[in-house]
C-alpha atoms as a PDB file:
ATOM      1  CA  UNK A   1      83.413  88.986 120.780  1.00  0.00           C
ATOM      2  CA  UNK A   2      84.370  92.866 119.373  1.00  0.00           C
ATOM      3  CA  UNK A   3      87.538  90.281 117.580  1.00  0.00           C
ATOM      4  CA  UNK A   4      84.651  87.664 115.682  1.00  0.00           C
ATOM      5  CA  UNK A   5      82.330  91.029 114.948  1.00  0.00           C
ATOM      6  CA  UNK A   6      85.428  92.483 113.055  1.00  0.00           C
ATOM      7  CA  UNK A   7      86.274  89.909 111.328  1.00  0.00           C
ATOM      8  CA  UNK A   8      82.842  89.183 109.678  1.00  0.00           C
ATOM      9  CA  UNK A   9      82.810  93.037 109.376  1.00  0.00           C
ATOM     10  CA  UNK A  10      85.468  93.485 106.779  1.00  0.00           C
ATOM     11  CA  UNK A  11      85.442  90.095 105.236  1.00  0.00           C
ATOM     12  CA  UNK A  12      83.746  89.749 101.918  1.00  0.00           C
ATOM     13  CA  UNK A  13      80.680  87.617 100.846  1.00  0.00           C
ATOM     14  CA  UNK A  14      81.829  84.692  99.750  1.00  0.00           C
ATOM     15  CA  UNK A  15      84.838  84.898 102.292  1.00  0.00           C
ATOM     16  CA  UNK A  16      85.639  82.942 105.626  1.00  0.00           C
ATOM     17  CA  UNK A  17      86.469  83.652 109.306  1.00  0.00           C
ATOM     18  CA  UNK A  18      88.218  81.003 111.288  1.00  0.00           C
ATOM     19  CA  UNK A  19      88.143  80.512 115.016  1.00  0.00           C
ATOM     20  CA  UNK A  20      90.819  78.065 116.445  1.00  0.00           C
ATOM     21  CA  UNK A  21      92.060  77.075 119.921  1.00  0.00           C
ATOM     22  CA  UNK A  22      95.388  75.716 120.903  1.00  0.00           C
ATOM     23  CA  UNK A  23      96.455  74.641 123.721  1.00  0.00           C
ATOM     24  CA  UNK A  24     100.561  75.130 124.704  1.00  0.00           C
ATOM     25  CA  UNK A  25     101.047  73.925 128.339  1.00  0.00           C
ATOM     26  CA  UNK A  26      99.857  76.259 130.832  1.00  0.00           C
ATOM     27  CA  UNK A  27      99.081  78.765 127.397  1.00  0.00           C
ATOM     28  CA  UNK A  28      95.544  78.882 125.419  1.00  0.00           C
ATOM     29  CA  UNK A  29      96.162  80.648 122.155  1.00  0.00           C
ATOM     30  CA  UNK A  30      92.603  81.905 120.993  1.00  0.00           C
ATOM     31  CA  UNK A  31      92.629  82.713 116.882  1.00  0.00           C
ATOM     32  CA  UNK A  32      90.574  84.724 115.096  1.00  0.00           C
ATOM     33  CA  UNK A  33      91.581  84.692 110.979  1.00  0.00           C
ATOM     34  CA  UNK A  34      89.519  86.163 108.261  1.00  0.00           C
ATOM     35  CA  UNK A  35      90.123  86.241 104.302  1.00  0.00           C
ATOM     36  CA  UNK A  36      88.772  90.079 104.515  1.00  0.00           C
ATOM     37  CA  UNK A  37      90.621  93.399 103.269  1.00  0.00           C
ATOM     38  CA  UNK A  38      93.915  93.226 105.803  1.00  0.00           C
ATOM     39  CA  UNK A  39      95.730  95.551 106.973  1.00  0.00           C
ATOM     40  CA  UNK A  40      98.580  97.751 105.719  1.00  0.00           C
ATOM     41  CA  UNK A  41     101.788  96.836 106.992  1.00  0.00           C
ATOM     42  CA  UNK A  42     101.832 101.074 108.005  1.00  0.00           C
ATOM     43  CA  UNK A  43      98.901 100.725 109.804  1.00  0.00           C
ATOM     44  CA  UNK A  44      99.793  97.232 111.670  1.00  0.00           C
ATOM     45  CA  UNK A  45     101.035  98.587 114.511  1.00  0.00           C
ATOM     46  CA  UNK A  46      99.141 101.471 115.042  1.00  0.00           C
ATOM     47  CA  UNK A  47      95.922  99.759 115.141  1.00  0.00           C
ATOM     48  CA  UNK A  48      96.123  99.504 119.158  1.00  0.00           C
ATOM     49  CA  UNK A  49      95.744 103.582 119.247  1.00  0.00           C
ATOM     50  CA  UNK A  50      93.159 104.998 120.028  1.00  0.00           C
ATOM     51  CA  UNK A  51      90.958 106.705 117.727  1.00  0.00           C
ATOM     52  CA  UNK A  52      93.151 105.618 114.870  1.00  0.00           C
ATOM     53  CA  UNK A  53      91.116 103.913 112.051  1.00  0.00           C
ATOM     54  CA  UNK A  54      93.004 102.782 108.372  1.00  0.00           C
ATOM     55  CA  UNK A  55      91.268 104.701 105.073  1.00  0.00           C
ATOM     56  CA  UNK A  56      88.847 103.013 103.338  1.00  0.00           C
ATOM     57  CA  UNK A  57      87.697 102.610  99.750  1.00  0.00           C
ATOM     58  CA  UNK A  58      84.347 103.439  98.854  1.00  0.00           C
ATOM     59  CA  UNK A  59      83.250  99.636  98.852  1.00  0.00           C
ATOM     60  CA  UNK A  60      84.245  98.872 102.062  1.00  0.00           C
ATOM     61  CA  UNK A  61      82.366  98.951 105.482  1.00  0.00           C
ATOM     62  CA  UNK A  62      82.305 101.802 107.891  1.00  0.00           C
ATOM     63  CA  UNK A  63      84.709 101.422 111.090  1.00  0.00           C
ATOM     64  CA  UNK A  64      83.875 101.900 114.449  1.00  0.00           C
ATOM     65  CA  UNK A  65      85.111 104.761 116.802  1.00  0.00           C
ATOM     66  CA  UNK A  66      88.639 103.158 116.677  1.00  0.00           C
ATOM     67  CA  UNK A  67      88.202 102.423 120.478  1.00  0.00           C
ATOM     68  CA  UNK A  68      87.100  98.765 119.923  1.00  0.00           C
ATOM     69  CA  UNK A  69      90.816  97.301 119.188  1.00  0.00           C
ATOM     70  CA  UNK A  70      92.290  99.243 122.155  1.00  0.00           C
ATOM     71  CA  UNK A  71      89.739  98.387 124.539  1.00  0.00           C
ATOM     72  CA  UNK A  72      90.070  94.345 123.275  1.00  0.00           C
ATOM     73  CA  UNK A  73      94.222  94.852 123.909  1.00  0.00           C
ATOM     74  CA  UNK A  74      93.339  96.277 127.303  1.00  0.00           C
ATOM     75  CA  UNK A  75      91.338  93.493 128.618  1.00  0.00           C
ATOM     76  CA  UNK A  76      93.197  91.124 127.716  1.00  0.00           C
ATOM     77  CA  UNK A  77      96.100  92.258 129.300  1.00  0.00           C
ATOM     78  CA  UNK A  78      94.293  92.990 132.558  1.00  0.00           C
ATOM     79  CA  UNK A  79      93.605  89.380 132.366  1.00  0.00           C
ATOM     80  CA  UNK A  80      97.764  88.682 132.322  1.00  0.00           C
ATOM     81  CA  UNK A  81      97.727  88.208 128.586  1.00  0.00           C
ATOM     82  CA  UNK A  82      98.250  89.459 124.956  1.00  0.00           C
ATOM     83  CA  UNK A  83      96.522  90.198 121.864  1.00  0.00           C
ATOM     84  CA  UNK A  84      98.553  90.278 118.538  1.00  0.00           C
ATOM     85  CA  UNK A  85      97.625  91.477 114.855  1.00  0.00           C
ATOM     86  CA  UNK A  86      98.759  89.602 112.730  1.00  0.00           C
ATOM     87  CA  UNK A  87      98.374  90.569 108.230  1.00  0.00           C
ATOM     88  CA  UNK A  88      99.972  90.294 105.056  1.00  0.00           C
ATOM     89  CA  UNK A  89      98.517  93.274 103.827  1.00  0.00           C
ATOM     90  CA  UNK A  90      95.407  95.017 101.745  1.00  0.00           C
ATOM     91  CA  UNK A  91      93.504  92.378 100.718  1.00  0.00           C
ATOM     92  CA  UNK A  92      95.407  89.137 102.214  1.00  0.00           C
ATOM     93  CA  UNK A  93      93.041  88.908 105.518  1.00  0.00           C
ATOM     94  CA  UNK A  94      93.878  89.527 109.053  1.00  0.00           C
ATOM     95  CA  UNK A  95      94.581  87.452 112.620  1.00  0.00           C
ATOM     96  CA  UNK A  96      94.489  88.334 115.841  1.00  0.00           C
ATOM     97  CA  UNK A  97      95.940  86.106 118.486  1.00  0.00           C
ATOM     98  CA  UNK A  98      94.535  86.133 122.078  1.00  0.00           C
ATOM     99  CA  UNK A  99      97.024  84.445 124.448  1.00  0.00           C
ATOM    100  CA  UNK A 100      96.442  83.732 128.312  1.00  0.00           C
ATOM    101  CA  UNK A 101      97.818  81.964 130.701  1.00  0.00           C
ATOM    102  CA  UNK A 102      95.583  78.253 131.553  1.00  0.00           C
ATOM    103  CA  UNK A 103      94.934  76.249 134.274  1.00  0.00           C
ATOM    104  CA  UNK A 104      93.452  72.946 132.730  1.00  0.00           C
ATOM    105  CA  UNK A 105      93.180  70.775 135.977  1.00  0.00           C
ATOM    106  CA  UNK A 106      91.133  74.201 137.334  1.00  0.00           C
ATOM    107  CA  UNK A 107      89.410  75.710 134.346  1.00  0.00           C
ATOM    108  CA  UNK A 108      88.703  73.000 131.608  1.00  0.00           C
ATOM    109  CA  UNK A 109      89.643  69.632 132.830  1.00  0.00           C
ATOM    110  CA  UNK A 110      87.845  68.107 129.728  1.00  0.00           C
ATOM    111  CA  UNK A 111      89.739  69.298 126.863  1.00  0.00           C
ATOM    112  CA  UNK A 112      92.491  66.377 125.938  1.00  0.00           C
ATOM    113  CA  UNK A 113      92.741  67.917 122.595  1.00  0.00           C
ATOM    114  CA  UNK A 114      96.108  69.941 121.456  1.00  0.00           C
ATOM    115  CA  UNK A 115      94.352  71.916 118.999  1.00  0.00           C
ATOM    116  CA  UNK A 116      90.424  72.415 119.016  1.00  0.00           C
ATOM    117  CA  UNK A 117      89.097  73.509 115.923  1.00  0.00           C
ATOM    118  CA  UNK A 118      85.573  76.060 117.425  1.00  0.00           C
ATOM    119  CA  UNK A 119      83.997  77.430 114.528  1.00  0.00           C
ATOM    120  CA  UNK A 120      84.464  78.131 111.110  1.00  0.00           C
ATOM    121  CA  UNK A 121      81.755  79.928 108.803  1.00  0.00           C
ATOM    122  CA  UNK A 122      81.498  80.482 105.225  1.00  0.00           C
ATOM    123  CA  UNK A 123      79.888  84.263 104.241  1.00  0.00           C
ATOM    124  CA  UNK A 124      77.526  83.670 101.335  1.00  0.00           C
ATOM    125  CA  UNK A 125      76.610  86.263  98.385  1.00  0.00           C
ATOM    126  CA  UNK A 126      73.276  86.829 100.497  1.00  0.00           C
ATOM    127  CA  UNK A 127      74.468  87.756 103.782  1.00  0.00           C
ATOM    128  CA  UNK A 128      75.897  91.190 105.388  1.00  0.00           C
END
């Protein structure tokens, strides 16, 4: 959830986040893309750390603590898996990529579908 929140966080009016599913065998990939500010390629790999937040212009939202990313990471590899950051830079957007392992005969015997499309919204001039 802290991944969606983000991404409508620092992604413009008028801009999109993307939620997709894909399924890879005994893998789920879970992805979160935005069209928002990005992130530096400096501050890419730093922002698992804790307490580390990238500078912001004047314009832009307020971060967090910089717990919220660590704390995501963390859970998801208690769970056996891995979260990955994923940006072009300032201003190109960001993904993160939740990966786990799945049991489809035991968790979600329903799905038949290689890719599941979830959600995708589109942030008008009137909403924050």
């Amino acid at each position: 959830m802290n991944l969606l929140w983000n991404a409508a966080k620092f992604t413009q009016a008028g801009g999109s986040v993307s939620v997709a599913v894909e399924f890879q065998g005994e893998v789920v990939a879970i992805r979160i893309r935005d069209t928002g500010i990005g992130i530096s390629p400096e501050m890419l790999p730093r922002v698992w750390d804790l307490f580390t937040q990238a500078d912001r212009a004047v314009d832009q939202p307020a971060g967090g603590l910089g717990v919220e990313l660590t704390l995501a990471r963390r859970l998801v590899e208690l769970h056996g898996g891995r979260l990955e950051a994923h940006s072009e830079g300032i201003g190109k957007g960001a993904e993160f990529v939740v990966t786990l392992r799945f049991n489809r005969q035991r968790n979600f015997p329903f799905f038949e579908v290689s890719r599941l499309r979830l959600w995708k919204a589109q942030r008008g001039s009137d909403q924050r």
